[in-house]
PDB file of N, CA and C in Angstrom:
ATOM      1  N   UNK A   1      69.832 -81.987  84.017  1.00  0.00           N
ATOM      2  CA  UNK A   1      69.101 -82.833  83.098  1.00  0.00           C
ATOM      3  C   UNK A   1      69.097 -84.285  83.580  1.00  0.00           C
ATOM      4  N   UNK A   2      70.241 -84.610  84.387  1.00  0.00           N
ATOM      5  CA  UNK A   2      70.124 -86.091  84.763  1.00  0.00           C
ATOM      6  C   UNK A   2      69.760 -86.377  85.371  1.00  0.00           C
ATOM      7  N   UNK A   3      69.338 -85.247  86.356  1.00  0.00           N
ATOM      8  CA  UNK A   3      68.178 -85.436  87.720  1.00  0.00           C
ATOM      9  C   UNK A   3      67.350 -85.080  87.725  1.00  0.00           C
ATOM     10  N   UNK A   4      66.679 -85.030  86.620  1.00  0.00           N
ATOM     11  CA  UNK A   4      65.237 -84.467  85.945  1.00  0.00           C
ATOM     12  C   UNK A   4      65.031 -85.887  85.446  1.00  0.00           C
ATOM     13  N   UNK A   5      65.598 -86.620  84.559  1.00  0.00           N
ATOM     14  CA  UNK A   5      65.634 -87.784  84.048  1.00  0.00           C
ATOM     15  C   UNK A   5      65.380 -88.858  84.928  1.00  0.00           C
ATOM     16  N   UNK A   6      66.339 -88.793  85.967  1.00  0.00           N
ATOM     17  CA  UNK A   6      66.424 -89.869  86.775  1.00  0.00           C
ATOM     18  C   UNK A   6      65.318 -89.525  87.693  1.00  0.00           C
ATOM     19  N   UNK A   7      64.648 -88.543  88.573  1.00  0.00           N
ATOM     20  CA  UNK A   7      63.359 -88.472  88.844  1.00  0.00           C
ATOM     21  C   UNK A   7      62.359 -88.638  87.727  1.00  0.00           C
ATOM     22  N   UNK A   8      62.241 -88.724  86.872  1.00  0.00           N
ATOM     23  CA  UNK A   8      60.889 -88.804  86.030  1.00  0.00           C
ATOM     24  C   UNK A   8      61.234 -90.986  86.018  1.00  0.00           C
ATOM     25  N   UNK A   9      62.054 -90.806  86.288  1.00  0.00           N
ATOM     26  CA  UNK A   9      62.386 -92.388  85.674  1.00  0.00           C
ATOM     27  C   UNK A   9      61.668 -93.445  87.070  1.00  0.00           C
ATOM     28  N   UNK A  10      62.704 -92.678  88.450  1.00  0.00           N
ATOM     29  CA  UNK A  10      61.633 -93.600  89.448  1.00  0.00           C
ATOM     30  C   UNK A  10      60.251 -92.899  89.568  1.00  0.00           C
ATOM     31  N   UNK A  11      60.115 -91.877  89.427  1.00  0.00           N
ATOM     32  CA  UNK A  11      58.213 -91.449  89.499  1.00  0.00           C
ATOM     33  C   UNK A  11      57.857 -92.806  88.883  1.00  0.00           C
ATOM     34  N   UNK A  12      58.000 -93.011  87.820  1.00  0.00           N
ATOM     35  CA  UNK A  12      57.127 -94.274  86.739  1.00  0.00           C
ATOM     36  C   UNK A  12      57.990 -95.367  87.476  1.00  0.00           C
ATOM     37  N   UNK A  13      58.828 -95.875  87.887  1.00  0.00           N
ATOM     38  CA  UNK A  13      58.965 -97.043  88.104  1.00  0.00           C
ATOM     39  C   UNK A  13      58.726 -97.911  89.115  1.00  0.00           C
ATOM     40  N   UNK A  14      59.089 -96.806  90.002  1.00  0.00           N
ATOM     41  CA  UNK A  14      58.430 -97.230  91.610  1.00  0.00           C
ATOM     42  C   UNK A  14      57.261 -97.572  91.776  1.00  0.00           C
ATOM     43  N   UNK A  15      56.591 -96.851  91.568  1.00  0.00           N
ATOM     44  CA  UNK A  15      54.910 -97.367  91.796  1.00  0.00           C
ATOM     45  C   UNK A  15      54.443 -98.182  90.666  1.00  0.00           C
ATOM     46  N   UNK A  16      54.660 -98.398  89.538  1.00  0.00           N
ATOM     47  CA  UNK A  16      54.166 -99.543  88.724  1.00  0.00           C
ATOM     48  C   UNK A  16      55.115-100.588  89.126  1.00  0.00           C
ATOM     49  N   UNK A  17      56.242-100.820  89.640  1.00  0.00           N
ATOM     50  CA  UNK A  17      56.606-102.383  90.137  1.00  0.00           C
ATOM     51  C   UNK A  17      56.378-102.654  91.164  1.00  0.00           C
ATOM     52  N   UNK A  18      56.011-101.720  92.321  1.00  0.00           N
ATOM     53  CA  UNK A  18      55.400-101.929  93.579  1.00  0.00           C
ATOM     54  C   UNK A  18      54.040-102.410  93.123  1.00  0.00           C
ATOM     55  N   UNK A  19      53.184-102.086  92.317  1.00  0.00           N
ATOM     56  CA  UNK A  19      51.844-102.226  91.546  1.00  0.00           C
ATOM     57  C   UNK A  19      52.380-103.477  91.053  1.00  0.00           C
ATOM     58  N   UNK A  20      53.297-104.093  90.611  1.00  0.00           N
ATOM     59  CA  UNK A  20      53.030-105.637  89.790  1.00  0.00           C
ATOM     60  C   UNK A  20      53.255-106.442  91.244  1.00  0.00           C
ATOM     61  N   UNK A  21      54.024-106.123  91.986  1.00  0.00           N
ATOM     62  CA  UNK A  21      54.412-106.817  93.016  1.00  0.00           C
ATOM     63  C   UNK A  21      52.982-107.052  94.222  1.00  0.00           C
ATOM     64  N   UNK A  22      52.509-105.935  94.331  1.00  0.00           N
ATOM     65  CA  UNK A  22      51.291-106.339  95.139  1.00  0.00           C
ATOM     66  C   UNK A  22      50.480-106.853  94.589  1.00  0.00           C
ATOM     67  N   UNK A  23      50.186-107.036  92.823  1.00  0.00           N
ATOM     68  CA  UNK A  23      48.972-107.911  92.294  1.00  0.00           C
ATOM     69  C   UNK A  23      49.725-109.219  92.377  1.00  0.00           C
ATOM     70  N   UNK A  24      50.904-109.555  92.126  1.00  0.00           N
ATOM     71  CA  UNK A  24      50.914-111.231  92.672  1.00  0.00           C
ATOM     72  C   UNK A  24      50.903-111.509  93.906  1.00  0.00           C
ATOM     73  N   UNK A  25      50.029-110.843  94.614  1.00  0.00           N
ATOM     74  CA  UNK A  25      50.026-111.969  95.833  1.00  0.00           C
ATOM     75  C   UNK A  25      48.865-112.152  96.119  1.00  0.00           C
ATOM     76  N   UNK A  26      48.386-112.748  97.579  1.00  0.00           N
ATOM     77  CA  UNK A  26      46.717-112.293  97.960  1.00  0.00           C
ATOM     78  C   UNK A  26      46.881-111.574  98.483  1.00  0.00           C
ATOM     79  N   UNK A  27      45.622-110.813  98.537  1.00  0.00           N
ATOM     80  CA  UNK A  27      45.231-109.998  99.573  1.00  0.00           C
ATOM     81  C   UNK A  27      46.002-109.815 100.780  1.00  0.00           C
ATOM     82  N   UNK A  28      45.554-111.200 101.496  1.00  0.00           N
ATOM     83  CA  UNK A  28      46.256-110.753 102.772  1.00  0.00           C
ATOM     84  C   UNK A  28      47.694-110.657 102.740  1.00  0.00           C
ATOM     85  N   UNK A  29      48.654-110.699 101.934  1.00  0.00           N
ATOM     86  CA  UNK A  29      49.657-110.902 102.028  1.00  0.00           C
ATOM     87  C   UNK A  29      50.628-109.841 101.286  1.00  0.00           C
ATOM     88  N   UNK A  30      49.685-108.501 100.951  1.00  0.00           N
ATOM     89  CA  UNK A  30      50.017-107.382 100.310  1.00  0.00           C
ATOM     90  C   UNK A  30      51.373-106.875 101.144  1.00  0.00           C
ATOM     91  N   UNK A  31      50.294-106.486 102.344  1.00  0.00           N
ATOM     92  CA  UNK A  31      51.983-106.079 103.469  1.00  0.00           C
ATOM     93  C   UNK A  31      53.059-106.872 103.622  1.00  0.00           C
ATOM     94  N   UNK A  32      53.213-107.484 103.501  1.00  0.00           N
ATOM     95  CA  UNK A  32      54.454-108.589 103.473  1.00  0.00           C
ATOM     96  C   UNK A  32      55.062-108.040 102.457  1.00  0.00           C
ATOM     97  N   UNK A  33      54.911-108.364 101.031  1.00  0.00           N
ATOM     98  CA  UNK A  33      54.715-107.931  99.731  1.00  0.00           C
ATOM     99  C   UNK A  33      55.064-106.487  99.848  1.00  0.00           C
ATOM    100  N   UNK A  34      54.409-105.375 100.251  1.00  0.00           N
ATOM    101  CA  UNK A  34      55.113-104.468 100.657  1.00  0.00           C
ATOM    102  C   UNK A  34      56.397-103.952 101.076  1.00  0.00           C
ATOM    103  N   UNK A  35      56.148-104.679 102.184  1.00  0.00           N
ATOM    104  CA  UNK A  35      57.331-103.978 103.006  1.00  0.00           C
ATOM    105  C   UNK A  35      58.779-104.685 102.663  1.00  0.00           C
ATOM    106  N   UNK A  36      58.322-106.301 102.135  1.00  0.00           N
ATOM    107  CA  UNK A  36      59.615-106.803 101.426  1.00  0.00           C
ATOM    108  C   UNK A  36      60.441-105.981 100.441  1.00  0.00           C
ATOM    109  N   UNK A  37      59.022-105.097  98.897  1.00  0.00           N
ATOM    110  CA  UNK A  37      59.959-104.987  98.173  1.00  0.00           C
ATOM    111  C   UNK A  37      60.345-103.343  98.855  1.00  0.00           C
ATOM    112  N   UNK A  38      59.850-102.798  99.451  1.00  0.00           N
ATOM    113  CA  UNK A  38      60.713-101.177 100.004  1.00  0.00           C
ATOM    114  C   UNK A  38      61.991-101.960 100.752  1.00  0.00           C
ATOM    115  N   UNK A  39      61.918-102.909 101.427  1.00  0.00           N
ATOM    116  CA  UNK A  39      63.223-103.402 102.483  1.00  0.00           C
ATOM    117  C   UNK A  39      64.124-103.285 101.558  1.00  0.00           C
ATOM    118  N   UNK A  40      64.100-104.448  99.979  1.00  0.00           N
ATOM    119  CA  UNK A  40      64.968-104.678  99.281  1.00  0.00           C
ATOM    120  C   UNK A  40      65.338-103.078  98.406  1.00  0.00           C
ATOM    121  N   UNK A  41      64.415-102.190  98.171  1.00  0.00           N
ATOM    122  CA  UNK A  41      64.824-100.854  97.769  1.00  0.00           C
ATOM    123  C   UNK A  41      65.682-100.180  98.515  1.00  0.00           C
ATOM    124  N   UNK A  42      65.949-100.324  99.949  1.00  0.00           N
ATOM    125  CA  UNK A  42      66.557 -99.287 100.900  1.00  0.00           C
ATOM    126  C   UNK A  42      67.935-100.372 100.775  1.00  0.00           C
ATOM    127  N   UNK A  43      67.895-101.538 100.541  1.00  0.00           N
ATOM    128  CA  UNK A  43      68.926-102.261 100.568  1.00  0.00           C
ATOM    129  C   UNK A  43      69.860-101.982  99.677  1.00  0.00           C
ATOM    130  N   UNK A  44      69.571-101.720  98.515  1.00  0.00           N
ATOM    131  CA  UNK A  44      69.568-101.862  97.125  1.00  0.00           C
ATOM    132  C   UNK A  44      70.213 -99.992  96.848  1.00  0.00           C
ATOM    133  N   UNK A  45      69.580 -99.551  96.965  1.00  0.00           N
ATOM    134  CA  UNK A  45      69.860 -97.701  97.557  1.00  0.00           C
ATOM    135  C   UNK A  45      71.176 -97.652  98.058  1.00  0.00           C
ATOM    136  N   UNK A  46      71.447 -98.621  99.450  1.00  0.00           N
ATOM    137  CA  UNK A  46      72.703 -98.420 100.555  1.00  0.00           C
ATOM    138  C   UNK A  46      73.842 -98.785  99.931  1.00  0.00           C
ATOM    139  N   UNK A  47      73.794-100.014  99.287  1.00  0.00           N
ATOM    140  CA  UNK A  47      74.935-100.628  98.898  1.00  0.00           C
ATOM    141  C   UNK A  47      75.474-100.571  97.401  1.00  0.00           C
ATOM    142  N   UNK A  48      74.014 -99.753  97.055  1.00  0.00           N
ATOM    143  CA  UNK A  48      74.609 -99.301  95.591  1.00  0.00           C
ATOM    144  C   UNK A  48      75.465 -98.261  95.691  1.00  0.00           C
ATOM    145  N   UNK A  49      75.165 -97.262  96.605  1.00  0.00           N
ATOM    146  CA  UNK A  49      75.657 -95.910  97.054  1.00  0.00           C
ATOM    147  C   UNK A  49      77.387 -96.215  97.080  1.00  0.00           C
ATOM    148  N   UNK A  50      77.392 -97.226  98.348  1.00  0.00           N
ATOM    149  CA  UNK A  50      78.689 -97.732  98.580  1.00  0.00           C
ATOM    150  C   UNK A  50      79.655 -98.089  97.472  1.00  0.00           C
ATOM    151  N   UNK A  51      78.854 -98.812  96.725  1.00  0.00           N
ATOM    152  CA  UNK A  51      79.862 -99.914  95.440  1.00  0.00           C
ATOM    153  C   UNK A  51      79.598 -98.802  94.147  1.00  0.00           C
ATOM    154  N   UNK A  52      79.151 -98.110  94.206  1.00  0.00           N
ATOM    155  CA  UNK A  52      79.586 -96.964  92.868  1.00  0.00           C
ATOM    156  C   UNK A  52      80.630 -95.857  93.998  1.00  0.00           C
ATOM    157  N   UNK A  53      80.306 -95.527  94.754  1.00  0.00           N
ATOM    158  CA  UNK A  53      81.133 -94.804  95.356  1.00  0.00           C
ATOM    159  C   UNK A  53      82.699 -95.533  94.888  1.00  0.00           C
ATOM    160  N   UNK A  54      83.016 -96.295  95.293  1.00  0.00           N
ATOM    161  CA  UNK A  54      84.074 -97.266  95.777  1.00  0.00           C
ATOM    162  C   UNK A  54      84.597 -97.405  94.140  1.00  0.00           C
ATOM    163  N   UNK A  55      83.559 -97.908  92.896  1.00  0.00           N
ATOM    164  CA  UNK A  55      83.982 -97.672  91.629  1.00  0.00           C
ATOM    165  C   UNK A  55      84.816 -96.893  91.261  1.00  0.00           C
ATOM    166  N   UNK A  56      83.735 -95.511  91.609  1.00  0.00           N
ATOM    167  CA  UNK A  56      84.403 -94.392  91.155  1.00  0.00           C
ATOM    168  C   UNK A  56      85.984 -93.698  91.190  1.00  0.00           C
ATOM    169  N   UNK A  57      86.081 -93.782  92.698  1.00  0.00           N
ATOM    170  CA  UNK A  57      87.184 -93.833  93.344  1.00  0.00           C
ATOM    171  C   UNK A  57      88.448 -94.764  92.797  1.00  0.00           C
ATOM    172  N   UNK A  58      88.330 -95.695  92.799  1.00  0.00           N
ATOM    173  CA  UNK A  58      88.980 -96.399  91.825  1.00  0.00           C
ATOM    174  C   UNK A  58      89.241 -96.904  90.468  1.00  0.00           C
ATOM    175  N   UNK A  59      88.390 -95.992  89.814  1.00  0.00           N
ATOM    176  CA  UNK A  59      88.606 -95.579  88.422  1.00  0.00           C
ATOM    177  C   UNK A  59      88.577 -94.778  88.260  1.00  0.00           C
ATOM    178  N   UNK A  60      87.040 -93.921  87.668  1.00  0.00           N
ATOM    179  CA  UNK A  60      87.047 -92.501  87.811  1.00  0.00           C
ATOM    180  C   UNK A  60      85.125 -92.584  87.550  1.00  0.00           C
ATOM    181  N   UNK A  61      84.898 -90.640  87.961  1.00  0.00           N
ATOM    182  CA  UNK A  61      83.203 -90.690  87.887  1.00  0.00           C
ATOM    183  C   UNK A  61      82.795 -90.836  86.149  1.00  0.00           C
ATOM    184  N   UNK A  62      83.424 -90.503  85.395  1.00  0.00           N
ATOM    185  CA  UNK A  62      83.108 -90.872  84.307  1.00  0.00           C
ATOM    186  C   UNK A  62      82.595 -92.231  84.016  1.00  0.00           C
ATOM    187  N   UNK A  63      83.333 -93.349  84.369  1.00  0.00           N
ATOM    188  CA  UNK A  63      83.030 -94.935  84.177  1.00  0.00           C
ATOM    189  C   UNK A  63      82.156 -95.121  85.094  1.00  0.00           C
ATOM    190  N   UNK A  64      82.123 -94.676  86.302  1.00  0.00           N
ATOM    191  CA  UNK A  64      81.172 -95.236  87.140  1.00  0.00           C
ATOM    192  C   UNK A  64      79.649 -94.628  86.848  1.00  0.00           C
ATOM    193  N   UNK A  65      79.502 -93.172  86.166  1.00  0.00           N
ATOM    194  CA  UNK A  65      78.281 -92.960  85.024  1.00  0.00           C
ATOM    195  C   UNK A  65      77.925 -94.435  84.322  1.00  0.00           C
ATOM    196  N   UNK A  66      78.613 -94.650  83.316  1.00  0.00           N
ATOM    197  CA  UNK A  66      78.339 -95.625  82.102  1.00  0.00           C
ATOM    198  C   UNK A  66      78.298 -97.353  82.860  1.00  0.00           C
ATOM    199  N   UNK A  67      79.013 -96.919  84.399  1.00  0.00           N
ATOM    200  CA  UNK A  67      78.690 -98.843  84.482  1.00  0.00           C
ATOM    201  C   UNK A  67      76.834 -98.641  85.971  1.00  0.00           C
ATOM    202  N   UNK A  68      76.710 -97.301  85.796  1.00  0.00           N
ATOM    203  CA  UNK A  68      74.988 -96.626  86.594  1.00  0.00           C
ATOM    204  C   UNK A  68      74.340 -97.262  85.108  1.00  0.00           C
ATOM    205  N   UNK A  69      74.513 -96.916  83.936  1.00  0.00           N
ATOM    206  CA  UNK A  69      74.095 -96.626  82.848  1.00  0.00           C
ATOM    207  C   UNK A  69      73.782 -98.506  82.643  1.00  0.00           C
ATOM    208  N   UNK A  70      74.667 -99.090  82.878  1.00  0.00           N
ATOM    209  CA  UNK A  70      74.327-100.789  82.751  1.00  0.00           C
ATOM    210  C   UNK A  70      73.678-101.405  83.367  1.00  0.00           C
ATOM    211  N   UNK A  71      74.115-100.946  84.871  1.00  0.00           N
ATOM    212  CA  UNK A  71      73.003-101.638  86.259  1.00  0.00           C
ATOM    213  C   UNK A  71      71.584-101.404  85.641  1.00  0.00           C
ATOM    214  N   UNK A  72      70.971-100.413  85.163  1.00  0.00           N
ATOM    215  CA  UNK A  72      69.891 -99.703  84.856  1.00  0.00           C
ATOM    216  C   UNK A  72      68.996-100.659  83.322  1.00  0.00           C
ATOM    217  N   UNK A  73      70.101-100.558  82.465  1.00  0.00           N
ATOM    218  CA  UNK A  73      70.180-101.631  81.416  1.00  0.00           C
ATOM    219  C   UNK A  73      69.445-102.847  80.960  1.00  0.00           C
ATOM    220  N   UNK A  74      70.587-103.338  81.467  1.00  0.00           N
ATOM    221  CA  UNK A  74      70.760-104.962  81.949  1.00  0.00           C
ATOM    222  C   UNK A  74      69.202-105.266  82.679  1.00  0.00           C
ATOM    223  N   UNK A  75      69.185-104.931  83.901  1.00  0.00           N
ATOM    224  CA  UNK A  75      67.394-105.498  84.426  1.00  0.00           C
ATOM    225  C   UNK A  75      66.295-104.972  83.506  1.00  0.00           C
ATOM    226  N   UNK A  76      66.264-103.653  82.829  1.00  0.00           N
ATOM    227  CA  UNK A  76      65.141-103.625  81.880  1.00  0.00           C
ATOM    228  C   UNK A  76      65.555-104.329  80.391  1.00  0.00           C
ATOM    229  N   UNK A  77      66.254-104.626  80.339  1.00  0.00           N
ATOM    230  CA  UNK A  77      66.081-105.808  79.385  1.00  0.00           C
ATOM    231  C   UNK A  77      65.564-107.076  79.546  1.00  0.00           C
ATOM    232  N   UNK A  78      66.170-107.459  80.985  1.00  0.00           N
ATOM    233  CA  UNK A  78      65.494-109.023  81.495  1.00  0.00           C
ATOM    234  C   UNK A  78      64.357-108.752  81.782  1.00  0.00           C
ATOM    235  N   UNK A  79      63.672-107.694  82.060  1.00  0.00           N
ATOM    236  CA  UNK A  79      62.677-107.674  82.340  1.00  0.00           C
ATOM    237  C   UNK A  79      61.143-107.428  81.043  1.00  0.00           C
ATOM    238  N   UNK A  80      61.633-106.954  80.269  1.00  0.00           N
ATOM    239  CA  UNK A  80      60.976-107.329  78.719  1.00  0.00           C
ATOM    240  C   UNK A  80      61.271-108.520  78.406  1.00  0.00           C
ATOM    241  N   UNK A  81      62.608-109.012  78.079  1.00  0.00           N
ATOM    242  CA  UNK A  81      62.633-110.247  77.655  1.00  0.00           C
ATOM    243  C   UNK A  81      61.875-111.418  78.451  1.00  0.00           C
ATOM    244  N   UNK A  82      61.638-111.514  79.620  1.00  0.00           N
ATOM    245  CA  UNK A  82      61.576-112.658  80.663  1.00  0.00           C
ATOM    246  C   UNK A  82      60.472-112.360  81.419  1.00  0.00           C
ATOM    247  N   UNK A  83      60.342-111.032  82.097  1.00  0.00           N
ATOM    248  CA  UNK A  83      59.457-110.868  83.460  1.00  0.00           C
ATOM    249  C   UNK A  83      58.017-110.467  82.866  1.00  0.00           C
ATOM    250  N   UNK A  84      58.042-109.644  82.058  1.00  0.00           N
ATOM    251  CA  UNK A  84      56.695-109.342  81.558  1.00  0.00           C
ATOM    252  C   UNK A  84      55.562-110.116  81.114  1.00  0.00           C
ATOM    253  N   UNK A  85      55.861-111.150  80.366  1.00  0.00           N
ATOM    254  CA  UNK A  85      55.643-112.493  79.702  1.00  0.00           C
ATOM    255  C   UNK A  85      54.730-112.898  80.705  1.00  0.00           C
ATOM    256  N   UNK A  86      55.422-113.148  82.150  1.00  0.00           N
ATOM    257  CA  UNK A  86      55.250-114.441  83.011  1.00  0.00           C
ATOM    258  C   UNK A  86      54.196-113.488  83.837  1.00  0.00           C
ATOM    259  N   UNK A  87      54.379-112.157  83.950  1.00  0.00           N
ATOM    260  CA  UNK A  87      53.538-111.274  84.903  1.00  0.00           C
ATOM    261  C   UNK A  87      52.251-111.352  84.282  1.00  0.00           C
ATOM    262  N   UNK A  88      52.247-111.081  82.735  1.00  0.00           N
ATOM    263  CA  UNK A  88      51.002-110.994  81.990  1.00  0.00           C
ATOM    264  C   UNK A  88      50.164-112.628  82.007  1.00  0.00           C
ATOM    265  N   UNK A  89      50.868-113.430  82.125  1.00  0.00           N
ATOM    266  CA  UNK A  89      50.478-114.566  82.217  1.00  0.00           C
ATOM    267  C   UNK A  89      49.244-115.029  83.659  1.00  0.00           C
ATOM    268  N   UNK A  90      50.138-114.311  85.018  1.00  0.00           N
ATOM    269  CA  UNK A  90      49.865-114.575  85.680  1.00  0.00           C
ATOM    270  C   UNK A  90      48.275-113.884  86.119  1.00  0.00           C
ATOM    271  N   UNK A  91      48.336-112.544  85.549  1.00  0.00           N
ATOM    272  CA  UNK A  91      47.705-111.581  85.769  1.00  0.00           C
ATOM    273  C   UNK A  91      46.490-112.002  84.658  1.00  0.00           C
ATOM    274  N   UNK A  92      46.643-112.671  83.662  1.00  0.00           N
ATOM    275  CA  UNK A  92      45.082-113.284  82.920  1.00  0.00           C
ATOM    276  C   UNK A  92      44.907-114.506  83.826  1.00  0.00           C
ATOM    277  N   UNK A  93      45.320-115.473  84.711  1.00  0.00           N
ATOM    278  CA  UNK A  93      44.941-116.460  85.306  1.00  0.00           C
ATOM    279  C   UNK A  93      44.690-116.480  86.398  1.00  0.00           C
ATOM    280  N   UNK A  94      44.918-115.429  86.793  1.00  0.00           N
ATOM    281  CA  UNK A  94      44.566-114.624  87.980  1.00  0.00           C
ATOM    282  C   UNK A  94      45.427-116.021  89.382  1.00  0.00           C
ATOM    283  N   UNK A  95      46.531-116.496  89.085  1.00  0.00           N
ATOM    284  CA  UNK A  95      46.793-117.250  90.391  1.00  0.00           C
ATOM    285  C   UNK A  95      47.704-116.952  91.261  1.00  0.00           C
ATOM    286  N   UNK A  96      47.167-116.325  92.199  1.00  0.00           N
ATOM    287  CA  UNK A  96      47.642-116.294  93.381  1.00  0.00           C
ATOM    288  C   UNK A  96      47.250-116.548  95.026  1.00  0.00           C
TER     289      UNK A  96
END
C-alpha cells in the first residue's frame, strides 16, 4: 500500500513541478531549467537514501517512516502557504 501510494504520489508530482518549473523561464532556457531541476532530483534521491538510511540505523525504521512522513510534510505546506501564491502570480503576468 505504501508503494502504491508513494508511486501515485510522484506520478502527480514530478511532472506538474517539472511543468511549473519550465513555465518560469523562457523558452530558451527550458533545458537549463530542465536538467537543473532532474540534477537536484538525483541529488536529492542520493543523499536522502543515505541520511534516512543512517537515521534508521540509529534509531530505528519505525521513526525514520514518520521523520519520511515530515520531509514530505513540511515542503507541501510551504509550498501552499508561500510558493503557489507567487507561481500564480507569475503565471497571470506572464514575466519571464
Amino acid at each position: 500500500l505504501a508503494s502504491f501510494i508513494t508511486g501515485c504520489g510522484v506520478g502527480v508530482i514530478l511532472p506538474t513541478t517539472i511543468t511549473m518549473v519550465v513555465n518560469l523561464v523562457a523558452p530558451n532556457r527550458r533545458g537549463v531549467a530542465n536538467s537543473t531541476f532532474f540534477s537536484a532530483v538525483d541529488i536529492g534521491v542520493g543523499l536522502g537514501t543515505i541520511m534516512i538510511g543512517t537515521l534508521a540505523e540509529a534509531t530505528s525504521l519505525s521513526f525514520a517512516y514518520y521523520a519520511c512522513a515530515g520531509v514530505v510534510l513540511l515542503p507541501a505546506v510551504y509550498f501552499f502557504v508561500f510558493v503557489l501564491k507567487d507561481y500564480q502570480t507569475k503565471m497571470q503576468q506572464n514575466t519571464f
